[in-house]
C-alpha atoms as a PDB file:
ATOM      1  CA  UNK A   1      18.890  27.101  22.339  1.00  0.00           C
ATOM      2  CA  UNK A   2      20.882  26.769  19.242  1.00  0.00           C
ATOM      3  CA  UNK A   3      19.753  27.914  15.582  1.00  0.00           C
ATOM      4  CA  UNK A   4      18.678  25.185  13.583  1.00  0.00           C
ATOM      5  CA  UNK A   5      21.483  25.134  10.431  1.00  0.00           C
ATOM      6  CA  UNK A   6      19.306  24.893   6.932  1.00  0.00           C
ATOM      7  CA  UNK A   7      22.440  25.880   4.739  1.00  0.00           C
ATOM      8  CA  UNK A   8      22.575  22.507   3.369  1.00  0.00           C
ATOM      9  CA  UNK A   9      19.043  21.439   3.196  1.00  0.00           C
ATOM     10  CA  UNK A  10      18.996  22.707  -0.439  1.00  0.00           C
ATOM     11  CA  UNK A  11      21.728  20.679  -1.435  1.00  0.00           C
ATOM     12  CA  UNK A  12      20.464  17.928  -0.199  1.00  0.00           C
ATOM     13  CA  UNK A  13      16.827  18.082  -1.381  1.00  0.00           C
ATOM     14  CA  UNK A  14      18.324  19.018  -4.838  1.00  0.00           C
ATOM     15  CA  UNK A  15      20.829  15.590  -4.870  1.00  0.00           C
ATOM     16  CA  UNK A  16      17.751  13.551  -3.621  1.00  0.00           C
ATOM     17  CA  UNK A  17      15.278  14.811  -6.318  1.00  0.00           C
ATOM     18  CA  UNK A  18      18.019  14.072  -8.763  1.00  0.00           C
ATOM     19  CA  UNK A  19      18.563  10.784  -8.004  1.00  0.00           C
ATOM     20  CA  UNK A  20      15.575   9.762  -7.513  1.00  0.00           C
ATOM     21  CA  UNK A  21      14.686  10.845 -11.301  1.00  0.00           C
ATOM     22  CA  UNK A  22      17.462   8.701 -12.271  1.00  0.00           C
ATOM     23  CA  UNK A  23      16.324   5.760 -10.405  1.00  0.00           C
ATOM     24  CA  UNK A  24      12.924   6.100 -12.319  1.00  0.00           C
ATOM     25  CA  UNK A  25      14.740   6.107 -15.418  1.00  0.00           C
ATOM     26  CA  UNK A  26      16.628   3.154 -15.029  1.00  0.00           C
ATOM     27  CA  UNK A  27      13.521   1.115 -13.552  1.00  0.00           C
ATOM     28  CA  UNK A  28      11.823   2.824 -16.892  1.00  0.00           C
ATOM     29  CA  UNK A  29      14.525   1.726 -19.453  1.00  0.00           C
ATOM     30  CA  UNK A  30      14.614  -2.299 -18.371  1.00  0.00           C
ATOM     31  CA  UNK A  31      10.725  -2.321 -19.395  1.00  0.00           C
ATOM     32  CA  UNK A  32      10.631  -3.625 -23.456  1.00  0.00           C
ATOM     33  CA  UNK A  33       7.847  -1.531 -24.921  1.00  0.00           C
ATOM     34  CA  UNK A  34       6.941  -2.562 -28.133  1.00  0.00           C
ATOM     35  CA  UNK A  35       8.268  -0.008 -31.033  1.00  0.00           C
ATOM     36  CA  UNK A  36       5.219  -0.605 -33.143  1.00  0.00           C
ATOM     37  CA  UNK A  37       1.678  -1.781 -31.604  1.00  0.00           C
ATOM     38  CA  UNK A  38      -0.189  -4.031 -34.045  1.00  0.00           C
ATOM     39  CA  UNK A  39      -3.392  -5.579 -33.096  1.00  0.00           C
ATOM     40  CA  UNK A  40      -3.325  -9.205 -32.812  1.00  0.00           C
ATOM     41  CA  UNK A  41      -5.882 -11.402 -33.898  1.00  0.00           C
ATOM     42  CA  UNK A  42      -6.902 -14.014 -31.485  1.00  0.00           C
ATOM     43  CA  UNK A  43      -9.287 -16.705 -31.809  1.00  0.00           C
ATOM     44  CA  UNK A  44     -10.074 -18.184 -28.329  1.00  0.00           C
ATOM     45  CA  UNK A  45     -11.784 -21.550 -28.118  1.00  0.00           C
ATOM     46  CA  UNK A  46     -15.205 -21.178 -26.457  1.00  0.00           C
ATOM     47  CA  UNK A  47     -15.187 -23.609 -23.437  1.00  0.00           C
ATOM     48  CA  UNK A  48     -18.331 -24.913 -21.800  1.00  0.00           C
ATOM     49  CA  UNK A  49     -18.239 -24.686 -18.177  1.00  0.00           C
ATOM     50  CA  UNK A  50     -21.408 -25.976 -15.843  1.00  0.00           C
ATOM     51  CA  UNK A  51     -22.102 -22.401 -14.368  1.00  0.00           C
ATOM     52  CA  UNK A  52     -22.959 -21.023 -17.962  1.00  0.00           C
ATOM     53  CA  UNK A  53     -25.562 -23.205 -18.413  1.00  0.00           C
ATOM     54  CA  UNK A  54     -27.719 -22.063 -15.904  1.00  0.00           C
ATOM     55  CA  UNK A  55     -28.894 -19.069 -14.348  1.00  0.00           C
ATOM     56  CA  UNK A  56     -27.628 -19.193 -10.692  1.00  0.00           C
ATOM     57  CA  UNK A  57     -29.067 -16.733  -7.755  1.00  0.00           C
ATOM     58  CA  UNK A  58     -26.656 -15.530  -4.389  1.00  0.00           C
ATOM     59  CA  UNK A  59     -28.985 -14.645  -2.015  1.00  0.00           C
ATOM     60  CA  UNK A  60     -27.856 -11.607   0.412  1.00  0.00           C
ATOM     61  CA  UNK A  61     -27.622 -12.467   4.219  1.00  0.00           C
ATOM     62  CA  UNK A  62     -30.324  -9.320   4.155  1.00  0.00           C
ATOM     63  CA  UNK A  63     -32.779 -10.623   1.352  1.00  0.00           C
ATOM     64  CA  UNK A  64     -33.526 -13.910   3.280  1.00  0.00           C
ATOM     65  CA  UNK A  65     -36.780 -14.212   4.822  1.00  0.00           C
ATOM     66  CA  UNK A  66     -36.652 -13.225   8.854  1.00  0.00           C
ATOM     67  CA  UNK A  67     -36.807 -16.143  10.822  1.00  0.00           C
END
């Protein structure tokens, strides 16, 4: 049975690492972060929907009366 060759395993772990850091980077550098966070104020309309009206109960398949 022949030996199993593992002289070029490191190289080749070594190249993969390595490019996969620099296919992280580039994915990392096309995202626009903003250089200087401010906090924006927002003012949002308060819209009346039917459901906040009124109190509304889900009954559980398990907290129904047996039958």
């Amino acid at each position: 049975m022949p030996q199993l060759d593992t002289s070029t395993w490191f190289i080749t772990i070594v190249s993969m690492i390595v490019t996969l850091f620099i296919v992280f980077q580039l994915k990392l550098s096309k995202h626009l972060h903003p250089s200087n966070p401010e906090l924006k104020i927002t003012t949002s309309l308060k819209q009346s929907t039917p459901w906040e009206k009124k109190w509304t109960k889900i009954y559980s398949p398990l907290s129904l009366p047996q039958q």
